[in-house]
Structures are given as structure tokens and as C-alpha cells.
PDB file of N, CA and C in Angstrom:
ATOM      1  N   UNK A   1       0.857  -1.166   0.000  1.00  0.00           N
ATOM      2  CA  UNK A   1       0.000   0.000   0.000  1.00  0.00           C
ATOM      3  C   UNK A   1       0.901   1.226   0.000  1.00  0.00           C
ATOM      4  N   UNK A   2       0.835   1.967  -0.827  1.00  0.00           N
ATOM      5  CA  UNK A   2       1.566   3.270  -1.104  1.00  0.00           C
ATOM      6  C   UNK A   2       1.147   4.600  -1.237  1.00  0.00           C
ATOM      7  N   UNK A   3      -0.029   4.993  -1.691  1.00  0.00           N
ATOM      8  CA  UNK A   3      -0.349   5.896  -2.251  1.00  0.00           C
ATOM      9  C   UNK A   3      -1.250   6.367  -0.908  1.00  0.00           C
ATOM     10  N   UNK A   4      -1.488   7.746  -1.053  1.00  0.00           N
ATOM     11  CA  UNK A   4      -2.316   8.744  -0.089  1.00  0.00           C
ATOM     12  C   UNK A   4      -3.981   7.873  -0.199  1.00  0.00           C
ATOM     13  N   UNK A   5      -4.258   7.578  -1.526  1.00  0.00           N
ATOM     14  CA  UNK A   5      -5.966   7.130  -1.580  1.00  0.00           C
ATOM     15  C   UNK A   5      -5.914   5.907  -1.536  1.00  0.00           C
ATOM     16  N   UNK A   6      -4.884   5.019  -1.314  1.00  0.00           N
ATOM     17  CA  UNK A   6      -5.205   3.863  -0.818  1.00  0.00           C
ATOM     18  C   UNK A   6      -4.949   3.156   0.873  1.00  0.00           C
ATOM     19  N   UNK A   7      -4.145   4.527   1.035  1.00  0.00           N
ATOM     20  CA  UNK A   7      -4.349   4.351   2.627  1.00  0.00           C
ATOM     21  C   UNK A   7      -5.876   4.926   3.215  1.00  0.00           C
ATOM     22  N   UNK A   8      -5.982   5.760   2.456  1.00  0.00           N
ATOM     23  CA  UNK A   8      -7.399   6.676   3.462  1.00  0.00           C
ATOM     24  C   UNK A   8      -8.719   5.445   3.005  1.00  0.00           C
ATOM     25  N   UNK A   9      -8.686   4.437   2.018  1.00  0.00           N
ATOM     26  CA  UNK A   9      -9.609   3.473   1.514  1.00  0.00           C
ATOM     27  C   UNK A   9      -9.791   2.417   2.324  1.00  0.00           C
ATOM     28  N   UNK A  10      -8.293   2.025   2.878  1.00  0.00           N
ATOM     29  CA  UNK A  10      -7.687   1.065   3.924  1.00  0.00           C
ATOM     30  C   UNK A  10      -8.440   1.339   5.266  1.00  0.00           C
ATOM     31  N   UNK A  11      -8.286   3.083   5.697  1.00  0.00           N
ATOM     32  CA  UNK A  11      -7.619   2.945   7.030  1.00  0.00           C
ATOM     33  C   UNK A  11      -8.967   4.133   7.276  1.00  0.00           C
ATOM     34  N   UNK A  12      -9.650   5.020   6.623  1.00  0.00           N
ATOM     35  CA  UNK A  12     -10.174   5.898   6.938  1.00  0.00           C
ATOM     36  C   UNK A  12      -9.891   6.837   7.813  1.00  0.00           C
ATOM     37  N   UNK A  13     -10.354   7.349   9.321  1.00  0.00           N
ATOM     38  CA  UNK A  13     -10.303   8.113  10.012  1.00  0.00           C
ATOM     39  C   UNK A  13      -8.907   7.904  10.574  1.00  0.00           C
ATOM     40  N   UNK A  14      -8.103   6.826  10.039  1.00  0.00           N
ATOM     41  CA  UNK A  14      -6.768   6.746  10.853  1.00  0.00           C
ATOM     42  C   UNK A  14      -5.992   6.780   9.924  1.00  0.00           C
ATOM     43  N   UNK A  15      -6.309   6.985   8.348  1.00  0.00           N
ATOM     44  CA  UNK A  15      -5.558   7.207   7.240  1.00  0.00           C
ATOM     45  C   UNK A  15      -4.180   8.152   7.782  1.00  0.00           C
ATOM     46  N   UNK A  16      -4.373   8.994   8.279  1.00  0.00           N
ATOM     47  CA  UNK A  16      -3.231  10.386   8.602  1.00  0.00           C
ATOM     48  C   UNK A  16      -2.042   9.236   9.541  1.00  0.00           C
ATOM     49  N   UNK A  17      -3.018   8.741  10.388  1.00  0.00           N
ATOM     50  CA  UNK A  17      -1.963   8.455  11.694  1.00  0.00           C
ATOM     51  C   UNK A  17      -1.360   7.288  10.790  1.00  0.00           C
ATOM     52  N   UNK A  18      -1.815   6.445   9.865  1.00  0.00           N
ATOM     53  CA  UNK A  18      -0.966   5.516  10.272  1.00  0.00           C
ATOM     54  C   UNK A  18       0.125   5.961   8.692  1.00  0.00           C
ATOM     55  N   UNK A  19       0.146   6.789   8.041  1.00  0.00           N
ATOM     56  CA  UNK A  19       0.558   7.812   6.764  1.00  0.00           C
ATOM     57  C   UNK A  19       1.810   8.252   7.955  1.00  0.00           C
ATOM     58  N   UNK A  20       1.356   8.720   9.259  1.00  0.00           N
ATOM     59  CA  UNK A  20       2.963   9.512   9.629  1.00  0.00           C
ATOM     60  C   UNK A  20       3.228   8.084  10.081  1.00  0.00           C
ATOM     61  N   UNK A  21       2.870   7.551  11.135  1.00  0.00           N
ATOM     62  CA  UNK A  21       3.640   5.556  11.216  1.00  0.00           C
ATOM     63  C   UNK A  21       4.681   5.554  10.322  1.00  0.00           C
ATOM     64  N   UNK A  22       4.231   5.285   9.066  1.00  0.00           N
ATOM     65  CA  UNK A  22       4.705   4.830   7.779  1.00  0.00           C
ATOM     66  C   UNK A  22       5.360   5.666   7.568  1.00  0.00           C
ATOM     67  N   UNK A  23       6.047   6.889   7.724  1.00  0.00           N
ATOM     68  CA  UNK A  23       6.662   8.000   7.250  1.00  0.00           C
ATOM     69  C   UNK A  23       7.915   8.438   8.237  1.00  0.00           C
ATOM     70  N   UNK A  24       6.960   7.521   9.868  1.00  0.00           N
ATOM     71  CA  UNK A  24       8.038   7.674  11.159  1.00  0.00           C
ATOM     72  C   UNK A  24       9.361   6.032  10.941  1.00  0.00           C
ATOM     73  N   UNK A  25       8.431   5.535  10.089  1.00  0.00           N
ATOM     74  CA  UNK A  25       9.381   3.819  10.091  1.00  0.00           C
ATOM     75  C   UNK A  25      10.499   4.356   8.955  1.00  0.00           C
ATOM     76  N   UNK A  26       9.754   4.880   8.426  1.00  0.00           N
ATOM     77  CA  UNK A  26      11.092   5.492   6.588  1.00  0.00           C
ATOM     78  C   UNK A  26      11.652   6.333   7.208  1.00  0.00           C
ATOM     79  N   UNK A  27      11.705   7.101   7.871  1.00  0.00           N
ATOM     80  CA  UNK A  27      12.813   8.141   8.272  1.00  0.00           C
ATOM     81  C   UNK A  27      13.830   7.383   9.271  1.00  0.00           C
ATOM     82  N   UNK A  28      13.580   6.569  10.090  1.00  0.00           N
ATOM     83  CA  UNK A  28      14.343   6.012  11.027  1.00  0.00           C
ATOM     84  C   UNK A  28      15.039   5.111  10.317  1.00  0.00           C
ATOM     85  N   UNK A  29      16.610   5.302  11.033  1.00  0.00           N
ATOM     86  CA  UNK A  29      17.674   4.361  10.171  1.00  0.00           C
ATOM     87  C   UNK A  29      17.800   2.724  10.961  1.00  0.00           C
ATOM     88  N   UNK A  30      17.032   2.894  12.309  1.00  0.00           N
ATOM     89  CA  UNK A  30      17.249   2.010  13.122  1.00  0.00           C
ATOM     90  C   UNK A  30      16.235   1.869  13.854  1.00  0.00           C
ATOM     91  N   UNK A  31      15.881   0.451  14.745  1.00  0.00           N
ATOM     92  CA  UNK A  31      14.765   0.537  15.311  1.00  0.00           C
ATOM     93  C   UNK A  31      15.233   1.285  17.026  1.00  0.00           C
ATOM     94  N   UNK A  32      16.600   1.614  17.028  1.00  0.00           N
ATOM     95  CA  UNK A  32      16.719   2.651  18.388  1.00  0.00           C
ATOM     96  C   UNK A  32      16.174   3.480  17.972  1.00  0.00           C
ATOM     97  N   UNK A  33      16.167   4.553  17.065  1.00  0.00           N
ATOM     98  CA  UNK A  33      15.713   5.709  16.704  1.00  0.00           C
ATOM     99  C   UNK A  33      14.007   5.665  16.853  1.00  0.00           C
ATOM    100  N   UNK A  34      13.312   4.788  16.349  1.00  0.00           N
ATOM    101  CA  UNK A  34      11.960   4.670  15.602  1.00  0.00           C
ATOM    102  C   UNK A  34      11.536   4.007  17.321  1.00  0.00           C
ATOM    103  N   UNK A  35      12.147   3.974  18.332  1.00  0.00           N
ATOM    104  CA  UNK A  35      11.710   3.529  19.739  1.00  0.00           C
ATOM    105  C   UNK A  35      11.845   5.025  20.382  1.00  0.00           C
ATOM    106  N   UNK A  36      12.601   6.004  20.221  1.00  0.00           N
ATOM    107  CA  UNK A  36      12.329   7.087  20.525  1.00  0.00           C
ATOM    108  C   UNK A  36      11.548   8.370  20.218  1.00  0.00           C
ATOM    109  N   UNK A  37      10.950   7.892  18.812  1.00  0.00           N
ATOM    110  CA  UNK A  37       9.889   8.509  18.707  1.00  0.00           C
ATOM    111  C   UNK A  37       8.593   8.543  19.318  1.00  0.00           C
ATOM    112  N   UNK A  38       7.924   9.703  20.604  1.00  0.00           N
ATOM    113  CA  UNK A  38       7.350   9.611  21.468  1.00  0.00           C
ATOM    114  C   UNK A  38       5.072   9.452  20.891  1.00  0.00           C
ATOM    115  N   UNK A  39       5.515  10.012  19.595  1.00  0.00           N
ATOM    116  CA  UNK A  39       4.038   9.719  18.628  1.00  0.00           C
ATOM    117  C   UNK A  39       4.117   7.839  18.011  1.00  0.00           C
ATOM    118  N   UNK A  40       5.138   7.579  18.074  1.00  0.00           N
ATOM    119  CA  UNK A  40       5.081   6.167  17.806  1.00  0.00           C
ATOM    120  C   UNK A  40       4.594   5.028  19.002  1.00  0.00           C
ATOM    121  N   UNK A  41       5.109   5.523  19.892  1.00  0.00           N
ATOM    122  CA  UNK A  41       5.300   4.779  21.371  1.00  0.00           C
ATOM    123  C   UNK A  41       6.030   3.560  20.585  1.00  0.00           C
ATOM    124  N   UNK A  42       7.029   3.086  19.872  1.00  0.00           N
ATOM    125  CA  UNK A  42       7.187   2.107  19.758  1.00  0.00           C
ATOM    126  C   UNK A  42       7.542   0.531  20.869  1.00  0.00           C
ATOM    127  N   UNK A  43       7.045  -0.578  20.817  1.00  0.00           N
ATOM    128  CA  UNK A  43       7.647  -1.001  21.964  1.00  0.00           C
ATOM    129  C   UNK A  43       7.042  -2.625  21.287  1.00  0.00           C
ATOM    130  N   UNK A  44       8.048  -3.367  22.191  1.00  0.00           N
ATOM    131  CA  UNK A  44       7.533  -5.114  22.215  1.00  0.00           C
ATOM    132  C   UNK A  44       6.510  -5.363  22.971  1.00  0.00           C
ATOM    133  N   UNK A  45       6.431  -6.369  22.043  1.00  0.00           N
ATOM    134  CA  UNK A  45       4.425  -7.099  22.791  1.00  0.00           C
ATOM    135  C   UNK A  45       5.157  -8.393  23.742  1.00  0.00           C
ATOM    136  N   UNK A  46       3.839  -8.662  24.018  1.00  0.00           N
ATOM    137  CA  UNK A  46       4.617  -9.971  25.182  1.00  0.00           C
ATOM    138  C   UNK A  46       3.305 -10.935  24.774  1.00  0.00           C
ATOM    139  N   UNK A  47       3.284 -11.738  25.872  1.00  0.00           N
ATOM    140  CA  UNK A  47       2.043 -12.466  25.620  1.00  0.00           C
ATOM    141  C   UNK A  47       2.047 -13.448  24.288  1.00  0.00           C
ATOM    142  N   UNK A  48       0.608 -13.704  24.070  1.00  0.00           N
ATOM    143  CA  UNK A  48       0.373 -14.614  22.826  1.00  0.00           C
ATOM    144  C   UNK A  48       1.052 -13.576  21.599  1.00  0.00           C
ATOM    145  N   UNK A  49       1.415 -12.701  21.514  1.00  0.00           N
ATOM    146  CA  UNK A  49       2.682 -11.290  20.350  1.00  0.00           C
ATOM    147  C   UNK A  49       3.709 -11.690  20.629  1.00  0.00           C
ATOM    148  N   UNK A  50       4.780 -12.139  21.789  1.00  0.00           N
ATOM    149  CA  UNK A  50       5.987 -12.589  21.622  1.00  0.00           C
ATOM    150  C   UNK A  50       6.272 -12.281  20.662  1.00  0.00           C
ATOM    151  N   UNK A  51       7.537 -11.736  20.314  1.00  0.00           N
ATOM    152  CA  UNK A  51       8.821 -11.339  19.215  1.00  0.00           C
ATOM    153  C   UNK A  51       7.765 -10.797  17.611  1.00  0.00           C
ATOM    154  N   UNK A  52       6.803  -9.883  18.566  1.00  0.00           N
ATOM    155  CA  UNK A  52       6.242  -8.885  17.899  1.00  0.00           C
ATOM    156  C   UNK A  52       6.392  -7.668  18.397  1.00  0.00           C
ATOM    157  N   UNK A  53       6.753  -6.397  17.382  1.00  0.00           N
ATOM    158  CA  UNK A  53       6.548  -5.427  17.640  1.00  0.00           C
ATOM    159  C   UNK A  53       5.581  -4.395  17.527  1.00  0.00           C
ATOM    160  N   UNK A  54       4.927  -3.008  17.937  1.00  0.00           N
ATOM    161  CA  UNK A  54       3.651  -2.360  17.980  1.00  0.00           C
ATOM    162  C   UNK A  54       4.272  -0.977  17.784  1.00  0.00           C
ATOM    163  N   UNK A  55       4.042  -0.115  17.215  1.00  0.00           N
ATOM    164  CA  UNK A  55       3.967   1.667  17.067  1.00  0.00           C
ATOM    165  C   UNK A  55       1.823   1.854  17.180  1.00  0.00           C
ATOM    166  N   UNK A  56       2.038   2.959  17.919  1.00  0.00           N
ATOM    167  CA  UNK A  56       0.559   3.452  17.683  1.00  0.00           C
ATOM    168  C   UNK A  56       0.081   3.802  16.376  1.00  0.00           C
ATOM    169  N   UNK A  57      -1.082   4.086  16.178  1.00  0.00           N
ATOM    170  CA  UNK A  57      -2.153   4.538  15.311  1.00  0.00           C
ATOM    171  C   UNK A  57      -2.894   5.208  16.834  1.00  0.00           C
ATOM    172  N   UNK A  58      -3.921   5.020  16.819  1.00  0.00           N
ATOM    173  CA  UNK A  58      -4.497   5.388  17.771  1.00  0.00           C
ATOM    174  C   UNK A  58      -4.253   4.950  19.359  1.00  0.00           C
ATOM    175  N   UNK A  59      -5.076   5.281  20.042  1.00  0.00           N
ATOM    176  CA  UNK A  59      -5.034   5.013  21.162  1.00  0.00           C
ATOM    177  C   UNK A  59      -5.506   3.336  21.326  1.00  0.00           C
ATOM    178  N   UNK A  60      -6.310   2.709  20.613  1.00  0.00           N
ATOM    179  CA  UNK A  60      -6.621   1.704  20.697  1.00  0.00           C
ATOM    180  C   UNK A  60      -5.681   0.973  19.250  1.00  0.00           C
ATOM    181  N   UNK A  61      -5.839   1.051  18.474  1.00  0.00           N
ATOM    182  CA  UNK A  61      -5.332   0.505  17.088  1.00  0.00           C
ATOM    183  C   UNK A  61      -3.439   0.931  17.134  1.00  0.00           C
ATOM    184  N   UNK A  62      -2.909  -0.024  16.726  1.00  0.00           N
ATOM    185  CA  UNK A  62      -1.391  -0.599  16.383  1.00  0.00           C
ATOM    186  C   UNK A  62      -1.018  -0.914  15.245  1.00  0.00           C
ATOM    187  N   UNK A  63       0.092  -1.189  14.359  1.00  0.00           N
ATOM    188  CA  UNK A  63       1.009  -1.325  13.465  1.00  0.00           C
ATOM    189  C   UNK A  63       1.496  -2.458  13.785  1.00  0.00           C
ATOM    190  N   UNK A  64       1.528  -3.845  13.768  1.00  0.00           N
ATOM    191  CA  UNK A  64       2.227  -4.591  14.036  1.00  0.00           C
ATOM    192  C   UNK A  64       3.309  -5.382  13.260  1.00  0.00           C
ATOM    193  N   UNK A  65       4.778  -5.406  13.729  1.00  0.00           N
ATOM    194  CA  UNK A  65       5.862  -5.222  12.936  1.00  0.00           C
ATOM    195  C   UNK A  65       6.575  -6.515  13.385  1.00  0.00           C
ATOM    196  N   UNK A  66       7.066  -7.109  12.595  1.00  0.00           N
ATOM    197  CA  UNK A  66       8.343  -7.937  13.281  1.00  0.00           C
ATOM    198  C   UNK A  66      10.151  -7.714  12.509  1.00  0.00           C
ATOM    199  N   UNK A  67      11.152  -8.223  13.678  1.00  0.00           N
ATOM    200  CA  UNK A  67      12.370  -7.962  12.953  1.00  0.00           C
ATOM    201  C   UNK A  67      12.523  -8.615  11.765  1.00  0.00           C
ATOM    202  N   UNK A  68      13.136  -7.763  10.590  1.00  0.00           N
ATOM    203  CA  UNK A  68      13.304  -8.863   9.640  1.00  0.00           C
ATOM    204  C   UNK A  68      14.923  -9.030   9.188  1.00  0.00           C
ATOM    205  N   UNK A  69      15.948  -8.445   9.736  1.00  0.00           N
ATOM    206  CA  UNK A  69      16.973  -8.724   9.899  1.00  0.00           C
ATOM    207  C   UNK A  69      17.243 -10.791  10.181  1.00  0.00           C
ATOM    208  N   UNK A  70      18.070 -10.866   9.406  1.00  0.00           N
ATOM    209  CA  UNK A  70      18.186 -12.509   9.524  1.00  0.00           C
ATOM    210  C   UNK A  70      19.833 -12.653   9.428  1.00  0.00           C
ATOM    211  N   UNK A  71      20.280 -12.903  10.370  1.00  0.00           N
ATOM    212  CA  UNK A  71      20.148 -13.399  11.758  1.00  0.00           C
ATOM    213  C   UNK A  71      19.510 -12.250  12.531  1.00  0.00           C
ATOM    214  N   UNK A  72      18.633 -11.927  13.467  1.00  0.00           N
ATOM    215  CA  UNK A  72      18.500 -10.939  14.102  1.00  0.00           C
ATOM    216  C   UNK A  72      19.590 -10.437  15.571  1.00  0.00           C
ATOM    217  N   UNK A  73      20.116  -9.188  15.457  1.00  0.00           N
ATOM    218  CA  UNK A  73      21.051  -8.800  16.048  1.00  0.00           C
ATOM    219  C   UNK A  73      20.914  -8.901  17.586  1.00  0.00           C
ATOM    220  N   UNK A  74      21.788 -10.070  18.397  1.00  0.00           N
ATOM    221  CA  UNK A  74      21.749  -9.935  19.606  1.00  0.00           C
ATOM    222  C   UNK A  74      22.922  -9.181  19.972  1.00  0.00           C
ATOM    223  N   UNK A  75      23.276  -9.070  21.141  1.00  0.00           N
ATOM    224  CA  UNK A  75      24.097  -8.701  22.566  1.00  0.00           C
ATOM    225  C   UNK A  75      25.167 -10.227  22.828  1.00  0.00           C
ATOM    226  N   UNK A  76      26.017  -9.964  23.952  1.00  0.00           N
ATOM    227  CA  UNK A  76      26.450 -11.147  24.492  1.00  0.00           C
ATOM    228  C   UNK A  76      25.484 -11.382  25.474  1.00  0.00           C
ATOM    229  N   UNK A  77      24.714 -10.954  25.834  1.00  0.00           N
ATOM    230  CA  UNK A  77      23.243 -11.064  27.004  1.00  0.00           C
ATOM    231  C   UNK A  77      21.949 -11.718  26.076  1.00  0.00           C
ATOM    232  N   UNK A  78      22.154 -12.302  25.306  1.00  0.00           N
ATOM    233  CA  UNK A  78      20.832 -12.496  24.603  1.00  0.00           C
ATOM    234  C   UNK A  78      19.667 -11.516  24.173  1.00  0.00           C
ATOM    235  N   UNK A  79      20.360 -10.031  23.967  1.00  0.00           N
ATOM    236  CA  UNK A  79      19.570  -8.698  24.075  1.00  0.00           C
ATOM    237  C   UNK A  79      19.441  -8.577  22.818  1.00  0.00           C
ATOM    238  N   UNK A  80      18.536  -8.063  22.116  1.00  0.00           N
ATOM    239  CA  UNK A  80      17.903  -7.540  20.268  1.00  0.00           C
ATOM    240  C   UNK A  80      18.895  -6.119  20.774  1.00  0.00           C
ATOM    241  N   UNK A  81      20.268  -5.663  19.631  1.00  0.00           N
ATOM    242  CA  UNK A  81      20.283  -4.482  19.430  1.00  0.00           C
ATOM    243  C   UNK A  81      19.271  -4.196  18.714  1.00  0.00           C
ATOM    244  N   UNK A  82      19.099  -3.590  19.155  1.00  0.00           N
ATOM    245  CA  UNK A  82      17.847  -2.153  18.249  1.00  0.00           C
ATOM    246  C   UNK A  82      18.551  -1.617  17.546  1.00  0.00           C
ATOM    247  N   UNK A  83      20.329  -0.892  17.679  1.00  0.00           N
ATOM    248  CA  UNK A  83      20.789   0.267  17.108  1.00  0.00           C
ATOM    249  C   UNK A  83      21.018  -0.567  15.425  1.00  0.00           C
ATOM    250  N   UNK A  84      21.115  -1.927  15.606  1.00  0.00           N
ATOM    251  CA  UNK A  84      21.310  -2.751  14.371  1.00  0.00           C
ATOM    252  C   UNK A  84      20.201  -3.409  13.910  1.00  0.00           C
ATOM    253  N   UNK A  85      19.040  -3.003  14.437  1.00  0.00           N
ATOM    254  CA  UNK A  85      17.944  -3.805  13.362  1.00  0.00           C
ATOM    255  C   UNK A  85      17.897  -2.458  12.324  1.00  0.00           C
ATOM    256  N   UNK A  86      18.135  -3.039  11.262  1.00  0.00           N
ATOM    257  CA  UNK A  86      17.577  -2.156  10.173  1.00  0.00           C
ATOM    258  C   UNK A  86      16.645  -2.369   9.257  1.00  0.00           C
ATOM    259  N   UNK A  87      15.917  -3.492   9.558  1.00  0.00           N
ATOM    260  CA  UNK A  87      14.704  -4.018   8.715  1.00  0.00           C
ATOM    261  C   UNK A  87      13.778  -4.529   9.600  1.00  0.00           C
ATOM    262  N   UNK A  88      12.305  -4.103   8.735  1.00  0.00           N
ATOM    263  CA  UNK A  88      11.346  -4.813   9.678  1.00  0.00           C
ATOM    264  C   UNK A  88      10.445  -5.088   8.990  1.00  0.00           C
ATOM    265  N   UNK A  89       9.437  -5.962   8.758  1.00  0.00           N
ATOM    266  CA  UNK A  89       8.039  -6.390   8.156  1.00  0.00           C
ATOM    267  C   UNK A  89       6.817  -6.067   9.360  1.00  0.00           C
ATOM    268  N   UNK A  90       6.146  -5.301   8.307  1.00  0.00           N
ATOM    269  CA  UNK A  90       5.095  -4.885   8.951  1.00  0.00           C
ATOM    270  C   UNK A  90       4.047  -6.281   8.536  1.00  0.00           C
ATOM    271  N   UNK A  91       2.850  -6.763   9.950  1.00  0.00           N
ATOM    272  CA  UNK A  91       2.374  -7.832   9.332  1.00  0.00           C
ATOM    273  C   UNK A  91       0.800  -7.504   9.420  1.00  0.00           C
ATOM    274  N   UNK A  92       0.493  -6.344   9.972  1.00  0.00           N
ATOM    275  CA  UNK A  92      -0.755  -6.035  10.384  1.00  0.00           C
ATOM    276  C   UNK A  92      -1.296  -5.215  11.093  1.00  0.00           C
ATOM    277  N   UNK A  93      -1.916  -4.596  10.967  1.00  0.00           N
ATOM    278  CA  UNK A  93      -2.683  -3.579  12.087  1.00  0.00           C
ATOM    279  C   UNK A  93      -3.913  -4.171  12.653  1.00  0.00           C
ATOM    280  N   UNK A  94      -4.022  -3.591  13.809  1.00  0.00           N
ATOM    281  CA  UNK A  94      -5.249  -4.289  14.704  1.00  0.00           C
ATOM    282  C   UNK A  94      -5.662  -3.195  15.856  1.00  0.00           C
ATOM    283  N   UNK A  95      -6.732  -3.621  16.533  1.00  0.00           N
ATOM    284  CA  UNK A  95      -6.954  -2.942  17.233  1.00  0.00           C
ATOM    285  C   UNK A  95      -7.090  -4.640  18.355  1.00  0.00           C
ATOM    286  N   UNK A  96      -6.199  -4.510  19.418  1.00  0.00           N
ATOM    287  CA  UNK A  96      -5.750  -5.794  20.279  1.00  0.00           C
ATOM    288  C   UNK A  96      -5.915  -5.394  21.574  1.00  0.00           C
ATOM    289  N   UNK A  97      -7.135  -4.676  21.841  1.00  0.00           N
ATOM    290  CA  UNK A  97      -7.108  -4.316  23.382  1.00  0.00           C
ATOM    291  C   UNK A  97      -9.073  -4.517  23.380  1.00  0.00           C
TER     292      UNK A  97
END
């Protein structure tokens, strides 16, 4: 999905929010960066989401992303750098609350 009228066809009243999402994931070179964006809230899911990730749309509705870096970048701690994920697949939006 690319274009301005096929997001607002998609997404309607959240066409805008999830247009900057998509505009906050392309500008960020890294997923450290795209976790400090405070309109994203970016952050990991837990639960039945395990080694899924979420940015807002709304207050209720999410972006749901996973790493797509292969191998995905650990730590000597078993930690995901963030400063080295540089790819991600988006797999869905939802509203999960």
C-alpha cells in the first residue's frame, strides 16, 4: 500500500496516523531511533505477540511489525540491538485491546 488514496480506503479516520507511522518507520535508520519517537510509542508485545513489535495509530489501534533482519542482532546477554535492526516487516494492524 503506497499511495495517499489507498491508505485513506484502507484505514479511513486513521488514514493520517498511520501515513505519519509509515513515514516515522522510513525516516528512522534504526529501530533505536523509531523507539524514541514519542508519537510512535514504539515497543515489544509480550504475551500470545511474543517477538512482535507495535507503534501506535491510535489510542486503541497498532502497526504490528516484526524484525526482519536474519540473523537478528543480539548482545552477548541475549539482548535484540535495536541500534542494528535495520529491517522490519510490517504484518498487520489491529486494534488488540
Amino acid at each position: 500500500m503506497s499511495s495517499a488514496s489507498e491508505i485513506k480506503k484502507a484505514f479511513g479516520v486513521n488514514a493520517k496516523r498511520v501515513q505519519s507511522r509509515l513515514d516515522d518507520i522510513t525516516a528512522s535508520p534504526n529501530l533505536a531511533i523509531l523507539m524514541q519517537l514519542p508519537a510512535a510509542n514504539c515497543h515489544r508485545l509480550t504475551g500470545s505477540r511474543q517477538g512482535e513489535w507495535a507503534v501506535n495509530i491510535s489510542a486503541n489501534h497498532r502497526m504490528i511489525f516484526e524484525i526482519a533482519n536474519d540473523p537478528v542482532p543480539m548482545d552477548e546477554e541475549d539482548r535484540i540491538e535495536t541500534i542494528k535492526v535495520t529491517d522490519i516487516r510490517i504484518t498487520t494492524t489491529t486494534d488488540y485491546h
